[in-house]
Structures are given as C-alpha cells and as structure tokens.
C-alpha atoms as a PDB file:
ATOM      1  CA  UNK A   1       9.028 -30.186 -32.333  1.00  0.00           C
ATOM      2  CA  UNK A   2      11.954 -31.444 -29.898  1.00  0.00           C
ATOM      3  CA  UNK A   3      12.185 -29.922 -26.322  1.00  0.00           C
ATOM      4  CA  UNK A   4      14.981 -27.214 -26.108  1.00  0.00           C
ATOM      5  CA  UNK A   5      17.980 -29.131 -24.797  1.00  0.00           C
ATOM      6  CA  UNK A   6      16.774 -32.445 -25.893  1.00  0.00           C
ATOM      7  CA  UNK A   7      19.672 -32.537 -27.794  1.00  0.00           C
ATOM      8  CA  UNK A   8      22.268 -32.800 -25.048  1.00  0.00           C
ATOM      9  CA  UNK A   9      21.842 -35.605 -23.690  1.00  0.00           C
ATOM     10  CA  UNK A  10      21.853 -37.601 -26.636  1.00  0.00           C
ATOM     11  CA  UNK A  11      25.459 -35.754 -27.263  1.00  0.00           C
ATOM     12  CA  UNK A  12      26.282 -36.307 -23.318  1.00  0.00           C
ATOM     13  CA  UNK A  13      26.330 -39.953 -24.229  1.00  0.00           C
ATOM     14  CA  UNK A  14      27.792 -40.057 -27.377  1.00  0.00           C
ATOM     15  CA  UNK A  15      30.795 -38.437 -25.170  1.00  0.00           C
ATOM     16  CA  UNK A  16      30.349 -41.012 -22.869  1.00  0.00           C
ATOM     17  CA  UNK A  17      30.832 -43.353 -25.571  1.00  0.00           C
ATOM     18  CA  UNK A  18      33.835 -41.915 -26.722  1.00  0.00           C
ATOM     19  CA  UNK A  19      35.469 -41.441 -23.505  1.00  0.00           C
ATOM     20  CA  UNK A  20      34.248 -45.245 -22.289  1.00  0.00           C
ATOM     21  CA  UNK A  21      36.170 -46.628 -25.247  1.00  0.00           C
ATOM     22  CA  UNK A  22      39.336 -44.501 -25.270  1.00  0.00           C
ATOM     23  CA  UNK A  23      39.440 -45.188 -21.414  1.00  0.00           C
ATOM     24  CA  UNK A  24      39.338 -48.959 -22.284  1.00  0.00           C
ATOM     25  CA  UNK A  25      41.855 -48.622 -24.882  1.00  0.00           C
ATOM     26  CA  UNK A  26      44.509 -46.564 -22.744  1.00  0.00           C
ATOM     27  CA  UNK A  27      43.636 -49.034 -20.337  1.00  0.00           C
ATOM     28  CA  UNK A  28      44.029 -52.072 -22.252  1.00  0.00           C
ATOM     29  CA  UNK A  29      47.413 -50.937 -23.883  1.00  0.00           C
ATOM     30  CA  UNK A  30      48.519 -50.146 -20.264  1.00  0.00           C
ATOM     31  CA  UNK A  31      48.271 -53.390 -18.464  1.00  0.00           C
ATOM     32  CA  UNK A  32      49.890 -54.707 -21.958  1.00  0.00           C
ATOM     33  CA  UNK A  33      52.338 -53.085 -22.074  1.00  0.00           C
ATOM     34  CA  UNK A  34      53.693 -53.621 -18.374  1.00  0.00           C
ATOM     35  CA  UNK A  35      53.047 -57.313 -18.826  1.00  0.00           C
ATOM     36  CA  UNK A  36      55.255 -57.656 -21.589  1.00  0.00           C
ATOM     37  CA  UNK A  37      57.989 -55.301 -20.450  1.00  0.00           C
ATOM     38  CA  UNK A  38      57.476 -57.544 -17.255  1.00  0.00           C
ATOM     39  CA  UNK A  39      57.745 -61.090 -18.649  1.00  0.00           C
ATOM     40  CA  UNK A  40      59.395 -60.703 -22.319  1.00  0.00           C
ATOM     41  CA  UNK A  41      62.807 -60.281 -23.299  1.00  0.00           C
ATOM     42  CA  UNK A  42      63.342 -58.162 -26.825  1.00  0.00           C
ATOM     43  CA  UNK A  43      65.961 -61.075 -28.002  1.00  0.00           C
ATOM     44  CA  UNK A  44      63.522 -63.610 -27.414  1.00  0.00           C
ATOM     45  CA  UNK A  45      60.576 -63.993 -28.788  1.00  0.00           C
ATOM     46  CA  UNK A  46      57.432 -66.188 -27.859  1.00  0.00           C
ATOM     47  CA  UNK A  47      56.059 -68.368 -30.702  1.00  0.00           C
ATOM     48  CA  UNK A  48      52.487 -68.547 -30.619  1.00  0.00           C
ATOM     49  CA  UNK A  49      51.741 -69.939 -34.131  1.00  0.00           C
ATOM     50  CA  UNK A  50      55.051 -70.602 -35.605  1.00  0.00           C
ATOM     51  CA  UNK A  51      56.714 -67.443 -37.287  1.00  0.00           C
ATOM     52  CA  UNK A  52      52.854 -66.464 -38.301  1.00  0.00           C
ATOM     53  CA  UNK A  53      52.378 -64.488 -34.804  1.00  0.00           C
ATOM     54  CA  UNK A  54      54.806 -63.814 -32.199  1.00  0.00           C
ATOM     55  CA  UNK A  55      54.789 -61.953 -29.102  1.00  0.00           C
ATOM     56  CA  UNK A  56      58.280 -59.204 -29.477  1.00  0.00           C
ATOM     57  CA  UNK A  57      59.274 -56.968 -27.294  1.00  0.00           C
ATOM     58  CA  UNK A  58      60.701 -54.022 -29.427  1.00  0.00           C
ATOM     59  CA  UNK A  59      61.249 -50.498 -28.435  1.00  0.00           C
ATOM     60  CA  UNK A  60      60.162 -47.897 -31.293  1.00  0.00           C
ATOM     61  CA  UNK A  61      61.362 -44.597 -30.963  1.00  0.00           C
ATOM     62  CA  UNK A  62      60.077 -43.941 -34.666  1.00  0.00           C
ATOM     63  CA  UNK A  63      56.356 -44.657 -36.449  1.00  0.00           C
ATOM     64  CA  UNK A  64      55.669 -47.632 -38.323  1.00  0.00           C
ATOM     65  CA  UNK A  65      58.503 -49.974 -39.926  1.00  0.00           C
ATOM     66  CA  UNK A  66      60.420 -47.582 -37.445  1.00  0.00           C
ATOM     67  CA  UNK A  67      59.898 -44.569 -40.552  1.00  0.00           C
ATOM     68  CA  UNK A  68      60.947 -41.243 -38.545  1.00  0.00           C
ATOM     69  CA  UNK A  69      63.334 -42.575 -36.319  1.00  0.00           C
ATOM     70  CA  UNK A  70      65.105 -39.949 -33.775  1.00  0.00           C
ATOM     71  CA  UNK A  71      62.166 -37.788 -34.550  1.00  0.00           C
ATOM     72  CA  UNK A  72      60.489 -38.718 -31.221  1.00  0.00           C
ATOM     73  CA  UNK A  73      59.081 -35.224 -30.368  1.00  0.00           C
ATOM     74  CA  UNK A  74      57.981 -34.990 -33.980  1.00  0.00           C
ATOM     75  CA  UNK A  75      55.364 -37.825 -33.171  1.00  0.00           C
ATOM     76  CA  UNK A  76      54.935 -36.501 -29.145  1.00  0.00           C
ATOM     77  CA  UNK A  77      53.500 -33.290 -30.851  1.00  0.00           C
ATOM     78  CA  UNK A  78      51.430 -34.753 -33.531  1.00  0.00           C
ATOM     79  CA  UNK A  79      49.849 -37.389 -30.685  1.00  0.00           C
ATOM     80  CA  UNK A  80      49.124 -34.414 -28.632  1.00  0.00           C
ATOM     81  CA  UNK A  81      47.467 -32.390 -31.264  1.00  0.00           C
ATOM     82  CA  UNK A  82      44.930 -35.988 -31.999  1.00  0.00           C
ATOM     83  CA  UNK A  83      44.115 -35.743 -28.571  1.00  0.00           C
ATOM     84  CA  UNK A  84      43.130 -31.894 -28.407  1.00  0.00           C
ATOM     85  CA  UNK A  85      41.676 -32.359 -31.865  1.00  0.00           C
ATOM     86  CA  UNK A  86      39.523 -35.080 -30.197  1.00  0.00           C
ATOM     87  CA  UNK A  87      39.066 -33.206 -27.101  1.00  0.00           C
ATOM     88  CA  UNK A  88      37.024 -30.102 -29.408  1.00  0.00           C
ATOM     89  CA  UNK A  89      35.429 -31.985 -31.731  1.00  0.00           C
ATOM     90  CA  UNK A  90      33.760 -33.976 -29.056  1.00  0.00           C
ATOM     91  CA  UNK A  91      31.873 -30.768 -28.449  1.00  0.00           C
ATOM     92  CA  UNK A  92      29.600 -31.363 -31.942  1.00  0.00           C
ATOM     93  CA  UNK A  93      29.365 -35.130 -31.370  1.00  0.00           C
ATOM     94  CA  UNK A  94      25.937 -36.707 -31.956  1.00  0.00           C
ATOM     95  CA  UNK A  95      26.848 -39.838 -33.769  1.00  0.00           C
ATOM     96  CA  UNK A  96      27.302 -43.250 -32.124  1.00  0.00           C
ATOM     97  CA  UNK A  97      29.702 -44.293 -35.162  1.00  0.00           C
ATOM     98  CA  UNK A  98      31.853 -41.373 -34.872  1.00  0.00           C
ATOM     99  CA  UNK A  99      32.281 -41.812 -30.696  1.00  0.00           C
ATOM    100  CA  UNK A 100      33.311 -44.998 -31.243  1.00  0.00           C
ATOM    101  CA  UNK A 101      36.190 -43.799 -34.118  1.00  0.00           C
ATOM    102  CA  UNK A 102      36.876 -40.884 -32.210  1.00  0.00           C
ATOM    103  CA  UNK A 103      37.373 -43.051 -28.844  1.00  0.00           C
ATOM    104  CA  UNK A 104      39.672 -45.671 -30.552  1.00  0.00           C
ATOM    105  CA  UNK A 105      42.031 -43.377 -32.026  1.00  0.00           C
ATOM    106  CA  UNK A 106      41.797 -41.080 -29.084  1.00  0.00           C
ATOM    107  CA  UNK A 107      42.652 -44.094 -26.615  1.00  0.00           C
ATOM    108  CA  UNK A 108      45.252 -45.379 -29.203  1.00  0.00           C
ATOM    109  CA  UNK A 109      47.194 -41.651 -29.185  1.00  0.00           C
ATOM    110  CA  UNK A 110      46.749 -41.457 -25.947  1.00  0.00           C
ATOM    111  CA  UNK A 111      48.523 -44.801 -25.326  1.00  0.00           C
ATOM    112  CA  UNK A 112      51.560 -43.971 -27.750  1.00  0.00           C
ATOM    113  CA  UNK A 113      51.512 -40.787 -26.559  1.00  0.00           C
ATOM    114  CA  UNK A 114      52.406 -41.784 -22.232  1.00  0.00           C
ATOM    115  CA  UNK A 115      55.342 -44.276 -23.965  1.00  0.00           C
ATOM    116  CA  UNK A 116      56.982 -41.102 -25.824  1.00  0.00           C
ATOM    117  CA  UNK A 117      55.892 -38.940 -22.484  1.00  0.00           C
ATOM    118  CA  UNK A 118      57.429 -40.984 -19.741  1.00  0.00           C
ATOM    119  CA  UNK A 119      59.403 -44.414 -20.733  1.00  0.00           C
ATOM    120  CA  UNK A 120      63.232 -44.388 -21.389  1.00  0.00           C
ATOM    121  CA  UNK A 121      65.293 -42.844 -22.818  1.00  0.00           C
ATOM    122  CA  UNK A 122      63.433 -39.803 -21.260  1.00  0.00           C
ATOM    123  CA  UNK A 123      61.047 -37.364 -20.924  1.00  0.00           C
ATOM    124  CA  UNK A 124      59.356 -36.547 -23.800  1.00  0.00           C
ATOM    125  CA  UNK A 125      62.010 -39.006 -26.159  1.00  0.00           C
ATOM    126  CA  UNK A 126      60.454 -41.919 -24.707  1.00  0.00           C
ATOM    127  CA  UNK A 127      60.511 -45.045 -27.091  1.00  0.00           C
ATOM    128  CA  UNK A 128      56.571 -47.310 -28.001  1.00  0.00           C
ATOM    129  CA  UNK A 129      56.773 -50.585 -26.319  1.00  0.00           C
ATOM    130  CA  UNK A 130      55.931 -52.699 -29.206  1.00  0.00           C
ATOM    131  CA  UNK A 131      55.049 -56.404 -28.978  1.00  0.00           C
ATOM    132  CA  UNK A 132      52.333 -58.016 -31.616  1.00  0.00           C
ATOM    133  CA  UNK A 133      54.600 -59.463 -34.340  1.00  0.00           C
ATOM    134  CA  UNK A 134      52.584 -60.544 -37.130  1.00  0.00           C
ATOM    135  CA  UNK A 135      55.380 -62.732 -40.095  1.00  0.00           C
ATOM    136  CA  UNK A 136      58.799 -61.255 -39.656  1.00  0.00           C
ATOM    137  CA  UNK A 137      57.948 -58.540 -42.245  1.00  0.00           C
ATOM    138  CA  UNK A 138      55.268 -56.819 -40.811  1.00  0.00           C
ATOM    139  CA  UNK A 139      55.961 -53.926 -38.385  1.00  0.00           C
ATOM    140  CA  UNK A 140      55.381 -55.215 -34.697  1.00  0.00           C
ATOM    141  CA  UNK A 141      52.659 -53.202 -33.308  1.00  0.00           C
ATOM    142  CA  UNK A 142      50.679 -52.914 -29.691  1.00  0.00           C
ATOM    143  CA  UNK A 143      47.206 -53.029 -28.923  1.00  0.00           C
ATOM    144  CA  UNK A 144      47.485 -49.114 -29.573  1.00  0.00           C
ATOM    145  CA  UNK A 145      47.999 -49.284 -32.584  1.00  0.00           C
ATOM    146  CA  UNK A 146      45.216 -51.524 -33.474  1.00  0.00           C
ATOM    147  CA  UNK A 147      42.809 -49.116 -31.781  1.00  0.00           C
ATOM    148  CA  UNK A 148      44.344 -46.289 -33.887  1.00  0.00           C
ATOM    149  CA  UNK A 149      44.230 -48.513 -37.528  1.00  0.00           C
ATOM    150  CA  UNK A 150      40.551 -49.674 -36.691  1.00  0.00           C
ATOM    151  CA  UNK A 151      39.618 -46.031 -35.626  1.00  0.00           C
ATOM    152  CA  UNK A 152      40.755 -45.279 -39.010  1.00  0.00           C
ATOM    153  CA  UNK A 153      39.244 -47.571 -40.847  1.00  0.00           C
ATOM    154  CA  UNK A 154      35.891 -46.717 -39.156  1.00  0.00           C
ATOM    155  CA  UNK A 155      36.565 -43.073 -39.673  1.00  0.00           C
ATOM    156  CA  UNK A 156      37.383 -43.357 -43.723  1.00  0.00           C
ATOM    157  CA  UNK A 157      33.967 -45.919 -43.914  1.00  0.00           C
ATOM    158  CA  UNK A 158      31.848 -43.258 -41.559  1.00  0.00           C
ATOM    159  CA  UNK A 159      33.060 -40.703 -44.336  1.00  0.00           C
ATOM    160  CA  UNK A 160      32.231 -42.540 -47.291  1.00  0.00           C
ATOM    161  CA  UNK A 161      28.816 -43.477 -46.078  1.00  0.00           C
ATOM    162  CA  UNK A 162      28.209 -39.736 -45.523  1.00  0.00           C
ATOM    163  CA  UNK A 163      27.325 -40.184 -42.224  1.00  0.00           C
ATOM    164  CA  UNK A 164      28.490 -36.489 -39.823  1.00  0.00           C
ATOM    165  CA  UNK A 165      29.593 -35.728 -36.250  1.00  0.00           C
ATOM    166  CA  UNK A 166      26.349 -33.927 -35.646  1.00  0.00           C
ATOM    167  CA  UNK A 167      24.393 -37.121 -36.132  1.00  0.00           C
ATOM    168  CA  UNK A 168      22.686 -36.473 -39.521  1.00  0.00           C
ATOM    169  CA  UNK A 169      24.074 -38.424 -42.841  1.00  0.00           C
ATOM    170  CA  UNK A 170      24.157 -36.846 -46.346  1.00  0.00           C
ATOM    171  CA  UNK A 171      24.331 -33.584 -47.042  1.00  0.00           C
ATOM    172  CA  UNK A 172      25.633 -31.140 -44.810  1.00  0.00           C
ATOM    173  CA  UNK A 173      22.951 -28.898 -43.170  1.00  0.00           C
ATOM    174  CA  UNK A 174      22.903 -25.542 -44.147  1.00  0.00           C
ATOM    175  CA  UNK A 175      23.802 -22.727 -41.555  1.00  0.00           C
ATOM    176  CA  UNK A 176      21.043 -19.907 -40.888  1.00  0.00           C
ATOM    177  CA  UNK A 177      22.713 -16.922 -43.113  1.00  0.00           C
ATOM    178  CA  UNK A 178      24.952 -14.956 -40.270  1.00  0.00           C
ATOM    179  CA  UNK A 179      26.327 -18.061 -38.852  1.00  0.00           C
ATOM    180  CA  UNK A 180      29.816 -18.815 -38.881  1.00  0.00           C
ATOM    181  CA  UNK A 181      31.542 -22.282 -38.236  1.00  0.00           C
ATOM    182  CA  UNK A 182      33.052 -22.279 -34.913  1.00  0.00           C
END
C-alpha cells in the first residue's frame, strides 16, 4: 500500500515539468521575438534556403493565415482562458506526457498572449510578431506557435493512446459512489 501523500510529490514534479517547459517556451519566444523586431525589417526578408524558409517580420493582429482579423480581444480572451484552463488542471496532473503538452501550449498562449497584451497598436489590441516563413504560402508563424501545434499534436496522440492527467492509461477510474467531479 502507498504512504498517504506519496502521491504529491510525484504530481509536484509533473508541475514542475509543466511550468519548466512553458517557462522555456515564453522564454524562448521572448528573446525571439525582440531579436527580430530588433534586426529585421517586415519588407525585407532574410533568405535562409531560397524561398523554402525565410525569416519575415509580419505583424498578426488575427490567427492563422491572418483568419479573424480585427478580432484581437476575441483571441486575448480565448489565450487567457488556455492559461487558467492550464493553471486548474495542473491541480490533477500525474502524467509526464501530459506536463509536457500542457507546458508547450501553456508557454505558447502565454507568448501570443503578452504580444496581444502589450505590443502596438495597444493595450490589449496588440498585434503577434510573426517571423518563421516556411514557402510563400504557408502562414508565417513564431516559435509560439510551434510550441502550441506540437502541444497539440502531443495532446490529440496522449488522447488516443488513452493515456489520463491523473497518470493512469485506459479506462477511466471509477469514483467511490458520493463523489462528484470537481
């Protein structure tokens, strides 16, 4: 039989884990971010590998292939409700695979979400800094982005795989009768 509390730890660092990665994402996209808006000019872009991958400085006020446009506090609100999401579900977190999704996307909204916060036009209507171009017909994205698409794909493959928040994989344990989900 496991000690009383034994448990807690093992969540404490699955937290960790989480936190750890979105901190390294928010960081990541930071120092990005003011390096290009530093060094790169949005009417000239930087070949890296012909028109294959480009460094871009764009300005995004919308979401992908700039879909919901002028609808800046549409996307400040839905960023802010990942992160709280995050925030509570962290509390039933026993799963390595799920910190690691839950700390990409969490670092990736989190990123997005200081750009709409505090860059220009102004607070709260701020536009993404955008600079990975990948061909001339894909969207140009930042780094993220890529945390949020990856913490994605790692959340649809946890799901599939049956593997839970709580740790276990399969079927979902059944509550003691009198129990409600919190």
């Amino acid at each position: 039989m496991a000690e009383p509390g034994a448990g807690d730890g093992r969540r404490s660092r699955r937290v960790a884990l989480l936190v750890g990665i979105a901190a390294f994402v928010l960081a990541a996209d930071l120092v990005s971010k003011a390096l290009v808006v530093a060094h790169l000019r949005p009417d000239q872009p930087v070949h890296l590998i012909g028109n294959l991958l480009m460094l871009w400085l764009t300005r995004n006020p919308g979401a992908a292939w700039s879909v919901g446009t002028g609808e800046t506090a549409v996307f400040t609100v839905i960023a802010f409700g990942v992160v709280v999401y995050i925030a509570r579900t962290a509390r039933k977190l026993y799963s390595a695979g799920w910190a690691v999704a839950l700390g990409l996307l969490l670092g990736g909204a989190m990123g997005n979400l200081g750009d709409r916060i505090f860059r220009a036009p102004g607070l709260f209507r701020g536009e993404v800094v955008d600079w990975i171009a990948v061909t001339r017909y894909y969207p140009i994205f930042n780094l993220a982005d890529s945390a949020i698409v990856c913490g994605g794909i790692l959340t649809v493959i946890l799901a599939m795989r049956g593997y839970h928040l709580d740790g276990t994989r399969g079927e979902v344990p059944a509550r003691p009768a009198g129990q409600a989900e919190r």
